[in-house]
PDB file of N, CA and C in Angstrom:
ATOM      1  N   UNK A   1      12.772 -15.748 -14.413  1.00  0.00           N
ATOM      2  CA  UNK A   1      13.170 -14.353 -14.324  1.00  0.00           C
ATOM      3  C   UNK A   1      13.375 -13.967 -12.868  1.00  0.00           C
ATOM      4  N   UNK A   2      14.213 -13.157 -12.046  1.00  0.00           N
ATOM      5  CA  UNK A   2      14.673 -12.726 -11.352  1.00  0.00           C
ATOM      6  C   UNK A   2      14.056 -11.624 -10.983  1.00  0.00           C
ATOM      7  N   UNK A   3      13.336 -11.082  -9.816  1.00  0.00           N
ATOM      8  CA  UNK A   3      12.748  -9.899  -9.460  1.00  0.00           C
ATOM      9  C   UNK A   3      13.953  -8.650  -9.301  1.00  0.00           C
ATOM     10  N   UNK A   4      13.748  -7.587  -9.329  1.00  0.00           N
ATOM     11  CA  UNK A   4      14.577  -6.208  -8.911  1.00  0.00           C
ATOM     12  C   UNK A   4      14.145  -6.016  -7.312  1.00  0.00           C
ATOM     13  N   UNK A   5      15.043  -6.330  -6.685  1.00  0.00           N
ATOM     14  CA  UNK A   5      14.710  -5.912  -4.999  1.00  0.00           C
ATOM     15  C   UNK A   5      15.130  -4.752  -4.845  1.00  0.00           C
ATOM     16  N   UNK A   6      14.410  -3.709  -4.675  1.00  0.00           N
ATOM     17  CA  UNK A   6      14.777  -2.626  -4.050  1.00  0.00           C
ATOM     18  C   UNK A   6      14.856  -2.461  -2.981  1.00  0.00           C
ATOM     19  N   UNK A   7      16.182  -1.406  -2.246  1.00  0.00           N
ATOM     20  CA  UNK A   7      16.678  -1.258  -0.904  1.00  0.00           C
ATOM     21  C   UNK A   7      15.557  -0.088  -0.945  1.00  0.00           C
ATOM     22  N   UNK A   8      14.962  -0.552   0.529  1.00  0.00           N
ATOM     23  CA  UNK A   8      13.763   0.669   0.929  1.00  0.00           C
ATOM     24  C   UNK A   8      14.749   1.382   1.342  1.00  0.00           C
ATOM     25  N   UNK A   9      14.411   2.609   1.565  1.00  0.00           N
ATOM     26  CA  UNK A   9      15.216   3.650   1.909  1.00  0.00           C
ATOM     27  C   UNK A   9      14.263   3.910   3.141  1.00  0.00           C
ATOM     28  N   UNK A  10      15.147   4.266   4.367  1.00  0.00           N
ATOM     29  CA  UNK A  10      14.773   4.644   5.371  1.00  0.00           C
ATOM     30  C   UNK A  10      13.941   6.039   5.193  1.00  0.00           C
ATOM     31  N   UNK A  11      12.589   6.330   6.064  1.00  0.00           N
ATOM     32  CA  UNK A  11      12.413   7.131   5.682  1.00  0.00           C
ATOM     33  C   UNK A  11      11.740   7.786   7.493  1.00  0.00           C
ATOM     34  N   UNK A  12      12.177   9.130   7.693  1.00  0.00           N
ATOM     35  CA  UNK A  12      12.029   9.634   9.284  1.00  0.00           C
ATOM     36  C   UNK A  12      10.811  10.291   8.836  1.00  0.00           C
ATOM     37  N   UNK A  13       9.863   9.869   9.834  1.00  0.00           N
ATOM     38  CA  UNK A  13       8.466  10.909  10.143  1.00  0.00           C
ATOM     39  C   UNK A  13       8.848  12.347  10.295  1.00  0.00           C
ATOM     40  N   UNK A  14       9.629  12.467  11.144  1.00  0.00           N
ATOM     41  CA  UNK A  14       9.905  14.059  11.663  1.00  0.00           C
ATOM     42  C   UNK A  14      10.255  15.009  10.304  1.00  0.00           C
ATOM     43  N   UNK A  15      10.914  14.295   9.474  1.00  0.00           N
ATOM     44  CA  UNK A  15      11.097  15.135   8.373  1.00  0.00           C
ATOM     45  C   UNK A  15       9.892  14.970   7.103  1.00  0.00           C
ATOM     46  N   UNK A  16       8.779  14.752   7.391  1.00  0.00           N
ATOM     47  CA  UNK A  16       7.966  14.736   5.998  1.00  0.00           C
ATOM     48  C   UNK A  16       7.128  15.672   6.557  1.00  0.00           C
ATOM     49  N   UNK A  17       6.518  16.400   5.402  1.00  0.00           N
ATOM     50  CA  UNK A  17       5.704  17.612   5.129  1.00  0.00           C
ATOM     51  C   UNK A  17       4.540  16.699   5.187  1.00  0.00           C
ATOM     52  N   UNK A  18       3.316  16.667   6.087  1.00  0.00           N
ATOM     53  CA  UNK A  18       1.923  16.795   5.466  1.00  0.00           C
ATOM     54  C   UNK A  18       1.581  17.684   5.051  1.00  0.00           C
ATOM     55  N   UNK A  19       0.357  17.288   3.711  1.00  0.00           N
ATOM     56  CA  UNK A  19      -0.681  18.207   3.727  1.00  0.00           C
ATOM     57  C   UNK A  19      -2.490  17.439   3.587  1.00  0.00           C
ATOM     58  N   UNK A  20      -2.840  18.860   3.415  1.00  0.00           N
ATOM     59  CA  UNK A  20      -4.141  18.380   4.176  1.00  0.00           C
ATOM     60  C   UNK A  20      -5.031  17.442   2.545  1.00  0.00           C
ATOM     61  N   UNK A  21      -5.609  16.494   2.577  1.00  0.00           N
ATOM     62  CA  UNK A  21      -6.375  16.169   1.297  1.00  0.00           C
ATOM     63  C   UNK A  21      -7.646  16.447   1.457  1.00  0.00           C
ATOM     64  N   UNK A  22      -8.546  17.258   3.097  1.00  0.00           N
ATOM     65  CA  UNK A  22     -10.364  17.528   2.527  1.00  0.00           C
ATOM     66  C   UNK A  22     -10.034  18.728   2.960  1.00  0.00           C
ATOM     67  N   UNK A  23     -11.507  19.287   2.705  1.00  0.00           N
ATOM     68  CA  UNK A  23     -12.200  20.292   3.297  1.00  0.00           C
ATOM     69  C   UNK A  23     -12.177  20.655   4.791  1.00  0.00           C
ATOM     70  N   UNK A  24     -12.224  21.963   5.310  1.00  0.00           N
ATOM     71  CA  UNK A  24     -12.763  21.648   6.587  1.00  0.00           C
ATOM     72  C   UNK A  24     -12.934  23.198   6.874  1.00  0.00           C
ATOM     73  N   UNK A  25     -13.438  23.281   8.241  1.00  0.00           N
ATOM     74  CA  UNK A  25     -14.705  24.337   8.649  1.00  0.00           C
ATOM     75  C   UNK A  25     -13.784  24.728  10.132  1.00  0.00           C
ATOM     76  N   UNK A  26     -13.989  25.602  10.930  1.00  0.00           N
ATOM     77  CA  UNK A  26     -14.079  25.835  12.146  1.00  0.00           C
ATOM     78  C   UNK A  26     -15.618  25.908  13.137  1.00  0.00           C
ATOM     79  N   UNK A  27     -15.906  25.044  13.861  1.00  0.00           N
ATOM     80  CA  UNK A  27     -16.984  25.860  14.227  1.00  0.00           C
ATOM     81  C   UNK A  27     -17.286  26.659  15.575  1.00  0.00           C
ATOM     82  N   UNK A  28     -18.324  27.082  16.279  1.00  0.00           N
ATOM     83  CA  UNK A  28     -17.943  28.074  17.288  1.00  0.00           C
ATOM     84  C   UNK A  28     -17.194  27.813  18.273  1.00  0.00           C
ATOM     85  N   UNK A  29     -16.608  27.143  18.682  1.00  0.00           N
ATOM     86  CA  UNK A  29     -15.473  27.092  19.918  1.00  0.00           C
ATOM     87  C   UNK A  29     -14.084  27.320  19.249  1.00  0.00           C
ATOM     88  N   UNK A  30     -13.940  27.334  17.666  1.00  0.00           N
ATOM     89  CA  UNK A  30     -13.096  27.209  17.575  1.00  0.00           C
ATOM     90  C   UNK A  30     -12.111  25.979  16.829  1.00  0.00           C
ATOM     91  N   UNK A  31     -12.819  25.086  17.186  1.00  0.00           N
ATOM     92  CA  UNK A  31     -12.522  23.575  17.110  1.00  0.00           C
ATOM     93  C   UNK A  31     -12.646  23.122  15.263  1.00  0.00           C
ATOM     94  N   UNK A  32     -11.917  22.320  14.778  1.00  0.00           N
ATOM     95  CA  UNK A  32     -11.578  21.997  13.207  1.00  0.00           C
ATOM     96  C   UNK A  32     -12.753  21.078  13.385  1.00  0.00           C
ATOM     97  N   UNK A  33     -13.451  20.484  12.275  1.00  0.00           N
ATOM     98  CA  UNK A  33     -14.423  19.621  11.645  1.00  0.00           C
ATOM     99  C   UNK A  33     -14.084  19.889  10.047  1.00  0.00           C
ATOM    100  N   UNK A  34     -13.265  18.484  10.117  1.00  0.00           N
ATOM    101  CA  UNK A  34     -12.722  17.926   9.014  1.00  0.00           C
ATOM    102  C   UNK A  34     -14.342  17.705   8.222  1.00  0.00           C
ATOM    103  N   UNK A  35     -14.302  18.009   6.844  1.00  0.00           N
ATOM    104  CA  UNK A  35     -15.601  17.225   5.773  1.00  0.00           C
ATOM    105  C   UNK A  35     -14.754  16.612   4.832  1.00  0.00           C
ATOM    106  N   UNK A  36     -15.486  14.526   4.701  1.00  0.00           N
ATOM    107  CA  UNK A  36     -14.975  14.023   4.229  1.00  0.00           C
ATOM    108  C   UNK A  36     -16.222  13.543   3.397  1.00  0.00           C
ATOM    109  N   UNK A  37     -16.121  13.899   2.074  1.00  0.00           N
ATOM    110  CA  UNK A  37     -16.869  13.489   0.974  1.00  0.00           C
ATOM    111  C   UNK A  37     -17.529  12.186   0.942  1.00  0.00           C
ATOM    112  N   UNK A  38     -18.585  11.754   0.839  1.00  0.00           N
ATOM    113  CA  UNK A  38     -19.398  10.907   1.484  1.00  0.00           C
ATOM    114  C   UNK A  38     -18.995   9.307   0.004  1.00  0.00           C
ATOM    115  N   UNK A  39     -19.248  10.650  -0.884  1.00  0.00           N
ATOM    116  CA  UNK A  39     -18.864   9.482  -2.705  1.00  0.00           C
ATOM    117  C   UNK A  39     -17.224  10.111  -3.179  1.00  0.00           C
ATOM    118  N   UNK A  40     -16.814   9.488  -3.602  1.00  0.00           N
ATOM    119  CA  UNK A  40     -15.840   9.957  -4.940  1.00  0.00           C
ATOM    120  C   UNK A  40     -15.714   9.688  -6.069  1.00  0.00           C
ATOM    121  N   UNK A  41     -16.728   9.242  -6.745  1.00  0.00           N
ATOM    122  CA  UNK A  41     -16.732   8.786  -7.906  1.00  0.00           C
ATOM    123  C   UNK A  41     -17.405  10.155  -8.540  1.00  0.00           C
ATOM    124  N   UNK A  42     -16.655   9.985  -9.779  1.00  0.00           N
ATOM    125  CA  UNK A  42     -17.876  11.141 -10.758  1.00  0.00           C
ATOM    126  C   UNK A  42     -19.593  11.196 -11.040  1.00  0.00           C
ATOM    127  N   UNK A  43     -19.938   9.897 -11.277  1.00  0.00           N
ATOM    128  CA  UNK A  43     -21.395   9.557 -11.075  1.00  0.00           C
ATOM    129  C   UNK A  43     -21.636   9.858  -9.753  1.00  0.00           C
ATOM    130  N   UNK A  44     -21.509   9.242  -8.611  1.00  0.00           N
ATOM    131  CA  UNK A  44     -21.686   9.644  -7.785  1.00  0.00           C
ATOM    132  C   UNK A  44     -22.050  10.632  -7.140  1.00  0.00           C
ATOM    133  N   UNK A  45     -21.311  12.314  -7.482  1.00  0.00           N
ATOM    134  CA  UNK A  45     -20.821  13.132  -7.270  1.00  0.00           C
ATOM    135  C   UNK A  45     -22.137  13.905  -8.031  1.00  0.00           C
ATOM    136  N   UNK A  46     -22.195  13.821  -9.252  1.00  0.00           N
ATOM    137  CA  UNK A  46     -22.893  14.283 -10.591  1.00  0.00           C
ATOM    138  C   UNK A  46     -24.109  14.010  -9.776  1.00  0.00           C
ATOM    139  N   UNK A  47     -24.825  12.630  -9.367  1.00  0.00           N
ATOM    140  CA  UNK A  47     -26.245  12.526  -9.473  1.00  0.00           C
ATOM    141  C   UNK A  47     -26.648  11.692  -8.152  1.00  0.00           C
ATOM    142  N   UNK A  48     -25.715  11.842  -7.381  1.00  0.00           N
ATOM    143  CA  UNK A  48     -26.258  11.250  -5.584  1.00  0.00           C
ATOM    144  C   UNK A  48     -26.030  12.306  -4.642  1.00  0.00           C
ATOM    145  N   UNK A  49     -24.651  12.923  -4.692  1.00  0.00           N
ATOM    146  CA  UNK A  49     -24.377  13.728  -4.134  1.00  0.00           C
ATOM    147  C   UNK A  49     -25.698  15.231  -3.605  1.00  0.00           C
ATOM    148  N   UNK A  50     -26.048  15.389  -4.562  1.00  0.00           N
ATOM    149  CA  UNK A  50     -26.463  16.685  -5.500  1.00  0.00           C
ATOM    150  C   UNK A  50     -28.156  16.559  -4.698  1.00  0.00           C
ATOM    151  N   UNK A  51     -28.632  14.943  -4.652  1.00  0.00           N
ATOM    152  CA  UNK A  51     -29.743  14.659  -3.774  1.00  0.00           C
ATOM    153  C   UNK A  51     -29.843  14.722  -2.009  1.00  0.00           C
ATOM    154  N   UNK A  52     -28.185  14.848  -2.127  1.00  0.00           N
ATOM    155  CA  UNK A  52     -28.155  14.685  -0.078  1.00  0.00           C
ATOM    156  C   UNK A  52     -28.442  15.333   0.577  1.00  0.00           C
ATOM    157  N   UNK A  53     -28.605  15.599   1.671  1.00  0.00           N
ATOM    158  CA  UNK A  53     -28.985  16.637   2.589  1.00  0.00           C
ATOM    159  C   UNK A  53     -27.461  16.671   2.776  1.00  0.00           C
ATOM    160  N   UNK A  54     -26.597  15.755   3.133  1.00  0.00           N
ATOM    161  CA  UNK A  54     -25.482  16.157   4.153  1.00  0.00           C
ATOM    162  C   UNK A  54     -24.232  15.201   3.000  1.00  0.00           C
ATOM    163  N   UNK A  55     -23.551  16.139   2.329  1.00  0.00           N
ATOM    164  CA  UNK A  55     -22.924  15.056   1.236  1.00  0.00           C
ATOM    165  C   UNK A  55     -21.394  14.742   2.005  1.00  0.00           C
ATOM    166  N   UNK A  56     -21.449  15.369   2.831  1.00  0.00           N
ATOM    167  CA  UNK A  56     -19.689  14.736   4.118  1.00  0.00           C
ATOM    168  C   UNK A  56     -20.320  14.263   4.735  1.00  0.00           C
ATOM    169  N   UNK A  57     -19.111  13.579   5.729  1.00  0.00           N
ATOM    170  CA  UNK A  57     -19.179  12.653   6.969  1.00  0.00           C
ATOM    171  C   UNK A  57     -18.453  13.669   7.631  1.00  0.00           C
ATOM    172  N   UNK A  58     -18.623  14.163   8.564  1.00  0.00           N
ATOM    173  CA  UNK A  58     -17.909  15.009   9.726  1.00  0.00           C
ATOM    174  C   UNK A  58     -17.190  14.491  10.879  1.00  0.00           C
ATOM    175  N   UNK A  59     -15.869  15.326  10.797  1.00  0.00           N
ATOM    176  CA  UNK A  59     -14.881  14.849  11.708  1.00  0.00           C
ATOM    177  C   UNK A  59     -14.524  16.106  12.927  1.00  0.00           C
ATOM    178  N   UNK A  60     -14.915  15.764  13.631  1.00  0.00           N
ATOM    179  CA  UNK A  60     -14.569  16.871  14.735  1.00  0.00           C
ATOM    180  C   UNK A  60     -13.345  16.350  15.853  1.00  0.00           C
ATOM    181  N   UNK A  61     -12.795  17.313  15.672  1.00  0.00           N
ATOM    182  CA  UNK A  61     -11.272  17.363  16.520  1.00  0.00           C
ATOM    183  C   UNK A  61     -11.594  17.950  17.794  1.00  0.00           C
ATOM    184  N   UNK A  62     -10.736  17.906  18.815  1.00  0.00           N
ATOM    185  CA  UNK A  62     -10.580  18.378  20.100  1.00  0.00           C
ATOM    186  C   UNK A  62      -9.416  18.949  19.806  1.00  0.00           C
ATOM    187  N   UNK A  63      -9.230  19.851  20.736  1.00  0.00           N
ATOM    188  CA  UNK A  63      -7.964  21.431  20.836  1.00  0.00           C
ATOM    189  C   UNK A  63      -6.690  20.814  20.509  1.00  0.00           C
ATOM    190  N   UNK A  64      -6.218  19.785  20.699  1.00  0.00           N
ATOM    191  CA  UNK A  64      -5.050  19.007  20.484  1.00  0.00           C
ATOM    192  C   UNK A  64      -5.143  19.022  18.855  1.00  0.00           C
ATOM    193  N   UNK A  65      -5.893  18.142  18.467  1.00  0.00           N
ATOM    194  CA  UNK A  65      -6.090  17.943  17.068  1.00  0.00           C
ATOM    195  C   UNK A  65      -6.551  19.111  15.434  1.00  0.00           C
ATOM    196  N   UNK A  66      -7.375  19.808  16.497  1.00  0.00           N
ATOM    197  CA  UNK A  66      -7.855  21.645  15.834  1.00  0.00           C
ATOM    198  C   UNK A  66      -6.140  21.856  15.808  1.00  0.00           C
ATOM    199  N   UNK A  67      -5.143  21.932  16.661  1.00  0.00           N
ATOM    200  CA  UNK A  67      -3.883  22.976  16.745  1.00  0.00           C
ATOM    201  C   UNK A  67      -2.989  22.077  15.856  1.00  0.00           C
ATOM    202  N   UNK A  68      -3.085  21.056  15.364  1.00  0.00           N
ATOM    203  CA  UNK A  68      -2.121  20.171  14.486  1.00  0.00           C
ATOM    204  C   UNK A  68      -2.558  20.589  13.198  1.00  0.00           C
ATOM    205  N   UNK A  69      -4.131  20.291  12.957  1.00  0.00           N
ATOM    206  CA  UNK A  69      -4.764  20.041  11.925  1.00  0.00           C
ATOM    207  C   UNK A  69      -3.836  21.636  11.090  1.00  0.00           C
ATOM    208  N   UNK A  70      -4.453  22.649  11.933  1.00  0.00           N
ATOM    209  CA  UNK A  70      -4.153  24.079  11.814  1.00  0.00           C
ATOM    210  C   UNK A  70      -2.825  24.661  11.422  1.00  0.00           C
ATOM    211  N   UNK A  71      -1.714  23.780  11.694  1.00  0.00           N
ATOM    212  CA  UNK A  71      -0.387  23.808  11.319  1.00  0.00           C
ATOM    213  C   UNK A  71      -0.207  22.891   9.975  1.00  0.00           C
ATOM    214  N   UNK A  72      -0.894  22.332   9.597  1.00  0.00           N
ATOM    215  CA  UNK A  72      -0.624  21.373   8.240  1.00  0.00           C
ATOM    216  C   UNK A  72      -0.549  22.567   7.428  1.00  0.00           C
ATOM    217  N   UNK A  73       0.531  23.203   7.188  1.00  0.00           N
ATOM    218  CA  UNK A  73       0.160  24.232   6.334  1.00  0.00           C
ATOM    219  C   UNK A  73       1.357  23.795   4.549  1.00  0.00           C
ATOM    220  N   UNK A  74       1.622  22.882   4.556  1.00  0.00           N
ATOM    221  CA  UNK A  74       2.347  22.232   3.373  1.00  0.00           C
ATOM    222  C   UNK A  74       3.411  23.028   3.109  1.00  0.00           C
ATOM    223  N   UNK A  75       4.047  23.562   4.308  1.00  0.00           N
ATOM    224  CA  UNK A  75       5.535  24.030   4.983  1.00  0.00           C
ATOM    225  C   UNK A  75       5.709  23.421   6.147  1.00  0.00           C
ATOM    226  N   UNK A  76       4.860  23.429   7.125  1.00  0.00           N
ATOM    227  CA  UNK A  76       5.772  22.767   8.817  1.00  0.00           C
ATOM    228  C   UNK A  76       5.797  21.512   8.361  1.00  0.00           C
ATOM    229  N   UNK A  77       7.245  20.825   9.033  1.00  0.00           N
ATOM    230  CA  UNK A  77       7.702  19.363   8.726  1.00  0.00           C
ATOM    231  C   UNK A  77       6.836  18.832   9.963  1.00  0.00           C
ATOM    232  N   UNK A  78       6.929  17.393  10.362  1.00  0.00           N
ATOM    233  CA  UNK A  78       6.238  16.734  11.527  1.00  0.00           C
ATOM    234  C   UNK A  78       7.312  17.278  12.479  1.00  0.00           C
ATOM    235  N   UNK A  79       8.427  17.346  12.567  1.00  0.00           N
ATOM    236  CA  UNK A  79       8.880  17.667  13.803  1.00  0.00           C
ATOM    237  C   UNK A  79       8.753  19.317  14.168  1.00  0.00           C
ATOM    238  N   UNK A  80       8.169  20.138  13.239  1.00  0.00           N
ATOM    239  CA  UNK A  80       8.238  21.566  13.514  1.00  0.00           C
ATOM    240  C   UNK A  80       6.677  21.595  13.839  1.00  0.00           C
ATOM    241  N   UNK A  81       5.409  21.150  13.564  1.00  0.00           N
ATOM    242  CA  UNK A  81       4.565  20.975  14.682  1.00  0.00           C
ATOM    243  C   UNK A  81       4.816  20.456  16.040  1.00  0.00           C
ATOM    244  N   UNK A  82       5.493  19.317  16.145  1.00  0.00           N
ATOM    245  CA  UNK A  82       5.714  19.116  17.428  1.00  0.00           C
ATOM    246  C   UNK A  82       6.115  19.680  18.402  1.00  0.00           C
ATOM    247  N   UNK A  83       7.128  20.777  18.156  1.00  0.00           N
ATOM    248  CA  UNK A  83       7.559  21.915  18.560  1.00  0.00           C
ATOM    249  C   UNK A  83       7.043  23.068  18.715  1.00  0.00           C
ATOM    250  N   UNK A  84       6.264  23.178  18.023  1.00  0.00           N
ATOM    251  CA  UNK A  84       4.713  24.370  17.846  1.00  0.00           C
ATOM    252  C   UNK A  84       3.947  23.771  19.258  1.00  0.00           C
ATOM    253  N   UNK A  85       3.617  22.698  19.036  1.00  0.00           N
ATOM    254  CA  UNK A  85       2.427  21.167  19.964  1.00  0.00           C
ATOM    255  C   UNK A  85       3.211  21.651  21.192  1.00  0.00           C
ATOM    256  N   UNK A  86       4.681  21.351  21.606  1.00  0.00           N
ATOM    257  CA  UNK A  86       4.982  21.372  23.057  1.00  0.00           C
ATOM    258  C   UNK A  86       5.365  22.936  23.501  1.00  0.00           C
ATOM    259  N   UNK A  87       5.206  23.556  22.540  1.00  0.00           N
ATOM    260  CA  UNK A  87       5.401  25.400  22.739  1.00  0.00           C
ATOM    261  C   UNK A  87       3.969  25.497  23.569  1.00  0.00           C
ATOM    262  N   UNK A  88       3.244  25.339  23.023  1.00  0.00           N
ATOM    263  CA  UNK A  88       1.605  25.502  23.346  1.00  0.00           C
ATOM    264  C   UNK A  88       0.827  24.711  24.440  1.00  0.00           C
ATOM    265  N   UNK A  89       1.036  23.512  24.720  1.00  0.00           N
ATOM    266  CA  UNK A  89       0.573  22.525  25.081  1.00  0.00           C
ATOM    267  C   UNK A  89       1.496  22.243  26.225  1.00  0.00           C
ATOM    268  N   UNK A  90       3.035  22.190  26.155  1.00  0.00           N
ATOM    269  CA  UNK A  90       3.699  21.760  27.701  1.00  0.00           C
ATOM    270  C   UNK A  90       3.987  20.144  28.053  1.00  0.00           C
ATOM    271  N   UNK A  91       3.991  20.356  29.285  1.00  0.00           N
ATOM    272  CA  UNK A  91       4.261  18.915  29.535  1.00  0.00           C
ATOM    273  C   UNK A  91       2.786  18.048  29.137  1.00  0.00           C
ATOM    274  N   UNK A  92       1.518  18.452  28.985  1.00  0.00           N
ATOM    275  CA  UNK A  92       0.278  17.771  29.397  1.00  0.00           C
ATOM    276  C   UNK A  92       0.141  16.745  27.851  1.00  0.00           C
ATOM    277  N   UNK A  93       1.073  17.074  27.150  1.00  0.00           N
ATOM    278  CA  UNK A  93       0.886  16.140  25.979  1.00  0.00           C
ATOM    279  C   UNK A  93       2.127  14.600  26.111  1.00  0.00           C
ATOM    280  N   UNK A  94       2.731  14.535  27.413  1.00  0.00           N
ATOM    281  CA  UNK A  94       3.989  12.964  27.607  1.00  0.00           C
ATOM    282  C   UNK A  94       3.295  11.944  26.804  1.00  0.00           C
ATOM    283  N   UNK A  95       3.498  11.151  26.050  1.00  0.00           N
ATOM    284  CA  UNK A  95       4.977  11.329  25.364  1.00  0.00           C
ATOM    285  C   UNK A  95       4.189  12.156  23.581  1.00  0.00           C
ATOM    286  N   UNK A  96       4.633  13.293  23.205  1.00  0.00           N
ATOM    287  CA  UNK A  96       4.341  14.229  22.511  1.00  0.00           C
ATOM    288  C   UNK A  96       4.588  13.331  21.034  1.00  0.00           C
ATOM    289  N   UNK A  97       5.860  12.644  20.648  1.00  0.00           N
ATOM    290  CA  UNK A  97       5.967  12.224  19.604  1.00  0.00           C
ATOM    291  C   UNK A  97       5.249  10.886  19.232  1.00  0.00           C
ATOM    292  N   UNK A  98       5.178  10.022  20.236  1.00  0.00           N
ATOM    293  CA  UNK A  98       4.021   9.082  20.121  1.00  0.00           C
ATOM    294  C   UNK A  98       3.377   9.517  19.836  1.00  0.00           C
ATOM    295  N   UNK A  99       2.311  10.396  20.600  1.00  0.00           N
ATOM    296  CA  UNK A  99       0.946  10.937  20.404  1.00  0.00           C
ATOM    297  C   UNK A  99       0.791  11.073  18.954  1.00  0.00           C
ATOM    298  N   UNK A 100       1.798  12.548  18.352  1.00  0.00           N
ATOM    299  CA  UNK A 100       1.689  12.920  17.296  1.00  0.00           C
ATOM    300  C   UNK A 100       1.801  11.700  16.222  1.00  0.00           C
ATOM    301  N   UNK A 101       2.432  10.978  16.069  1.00  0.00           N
ATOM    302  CA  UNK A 101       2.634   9.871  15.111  1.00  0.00           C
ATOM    303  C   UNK A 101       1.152   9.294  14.992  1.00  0.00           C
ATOM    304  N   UNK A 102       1.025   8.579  15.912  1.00  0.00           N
ATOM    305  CA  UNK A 102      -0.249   7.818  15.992  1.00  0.00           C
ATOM    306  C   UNK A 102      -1.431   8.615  15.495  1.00  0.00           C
ATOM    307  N   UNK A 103      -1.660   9.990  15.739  1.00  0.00           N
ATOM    308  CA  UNK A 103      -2.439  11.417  15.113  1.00  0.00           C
ATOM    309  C   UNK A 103      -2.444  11.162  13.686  1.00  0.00           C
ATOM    310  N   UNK A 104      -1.310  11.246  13.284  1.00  0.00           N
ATOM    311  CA  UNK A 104      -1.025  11.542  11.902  1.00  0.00           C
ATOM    312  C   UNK A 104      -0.999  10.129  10.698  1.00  0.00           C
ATOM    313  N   UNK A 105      -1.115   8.847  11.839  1.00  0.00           N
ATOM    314  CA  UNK A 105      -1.060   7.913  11.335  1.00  0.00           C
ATOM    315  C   UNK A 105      -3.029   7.714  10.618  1.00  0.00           C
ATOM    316  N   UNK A 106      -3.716   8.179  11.579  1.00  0.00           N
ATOM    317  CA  UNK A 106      -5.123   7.959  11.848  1.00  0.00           C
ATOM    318  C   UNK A 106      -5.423   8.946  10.523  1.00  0.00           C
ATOM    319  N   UNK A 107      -4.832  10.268  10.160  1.00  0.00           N
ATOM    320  CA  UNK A 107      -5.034  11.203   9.620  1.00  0.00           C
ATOM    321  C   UNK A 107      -5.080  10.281   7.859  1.00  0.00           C
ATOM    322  N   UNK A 108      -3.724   9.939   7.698  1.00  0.00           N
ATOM    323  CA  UNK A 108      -3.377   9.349   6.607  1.00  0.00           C
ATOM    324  C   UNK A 108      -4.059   7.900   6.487  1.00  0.00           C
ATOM    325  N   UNK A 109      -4.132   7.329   7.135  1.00  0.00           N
ATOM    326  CA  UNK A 109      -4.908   5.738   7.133  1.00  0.00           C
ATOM    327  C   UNK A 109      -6.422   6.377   6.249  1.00  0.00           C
ATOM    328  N   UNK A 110      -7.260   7.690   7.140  1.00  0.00           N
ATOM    329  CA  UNK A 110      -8.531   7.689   6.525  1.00  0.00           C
ATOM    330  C   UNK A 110      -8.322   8.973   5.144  1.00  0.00           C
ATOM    331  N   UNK A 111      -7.452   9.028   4.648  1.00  0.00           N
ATOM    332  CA  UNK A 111      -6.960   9.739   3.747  1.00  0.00           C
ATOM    333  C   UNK A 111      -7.407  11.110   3.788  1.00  0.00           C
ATOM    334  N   UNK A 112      -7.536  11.838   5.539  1.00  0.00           N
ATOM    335  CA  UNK A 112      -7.312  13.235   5.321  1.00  0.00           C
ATOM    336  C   UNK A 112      -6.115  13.855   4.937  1.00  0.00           C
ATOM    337  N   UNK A 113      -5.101  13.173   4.794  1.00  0.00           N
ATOM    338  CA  UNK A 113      -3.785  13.821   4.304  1.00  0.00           C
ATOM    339  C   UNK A 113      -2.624  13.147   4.047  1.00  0.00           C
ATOM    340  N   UNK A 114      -1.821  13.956   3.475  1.00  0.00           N
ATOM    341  CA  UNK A 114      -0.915  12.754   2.339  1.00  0.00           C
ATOM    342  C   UNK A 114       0.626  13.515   2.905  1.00  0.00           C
ATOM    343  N   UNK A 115       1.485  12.774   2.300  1.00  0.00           N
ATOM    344  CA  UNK A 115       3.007  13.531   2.902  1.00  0.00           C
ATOM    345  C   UNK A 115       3.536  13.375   1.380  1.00  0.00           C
ATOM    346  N   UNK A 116       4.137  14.769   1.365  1.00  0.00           N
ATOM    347  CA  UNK A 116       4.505  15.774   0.346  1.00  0.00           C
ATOM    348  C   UNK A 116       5.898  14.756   0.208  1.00  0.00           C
ATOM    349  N   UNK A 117       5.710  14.334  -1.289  1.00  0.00           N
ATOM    350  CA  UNK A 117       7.122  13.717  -1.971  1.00  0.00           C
ATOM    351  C   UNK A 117       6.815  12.176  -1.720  1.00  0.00           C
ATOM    352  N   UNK A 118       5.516  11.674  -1.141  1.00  0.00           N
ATOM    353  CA  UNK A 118       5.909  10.352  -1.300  1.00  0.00           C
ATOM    354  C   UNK A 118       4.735   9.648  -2.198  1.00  0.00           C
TER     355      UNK A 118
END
């Protein structure tokens, strides 16, 4: 039998929507702290969770990452933060689209967030 090869279709970062997949908090400076659920299983959840003191793992961002996180609003595309990012931020972010990629790569690798349509 013969496999079906599908032509990948090119697909541009700048145009995909994230959105966000946890929880998260501000705390006093301001600054995002992502909470990432410690179990995901239903047992888990039901009868470990429920015993924890602390049932996330906490992710704390710096002002760069708080002002991205903060724009995931499941309308700005990746390139309309970036544009938000160098409105705000200036030259002190060279090279801005690297940065952001690699951001968003780290984001999705630990499954704080997913891109809308794929």
């Amino acid at each position: 039998m013969k496999k079906k090869i599908e032509a990948e279709k090119e697909i541009n970062l700048l145009d995909l929507i994230p959105i966000r997949c946890v929880d998260w908090k501000k705390n006093k400076e301001g600054l995002v702290i992502l909470l990432k659920p410690k179990f995901k299983s239903t047992f888990s959840k039901k009868y470990i969770i429920s015993h924890l003191k602390r049932p996330f793992y906490k992710v704390r961002l710096d002002a760069v990452g708080s002002f991205v996180w903060e724009n995931l609003n499941d309308t700005n595309t990746v390139q309309e933060i970036a544009k938000l990012m160098q409105d705000k931020f200036g030259e002190k972010l060279k090279p801005l689209y690297d940065r952001l990629s690699i951001f968003l790569q780290h984001l999705e690798k630990n499954k704080f967030i997913k891109y809308k349509g794929l």
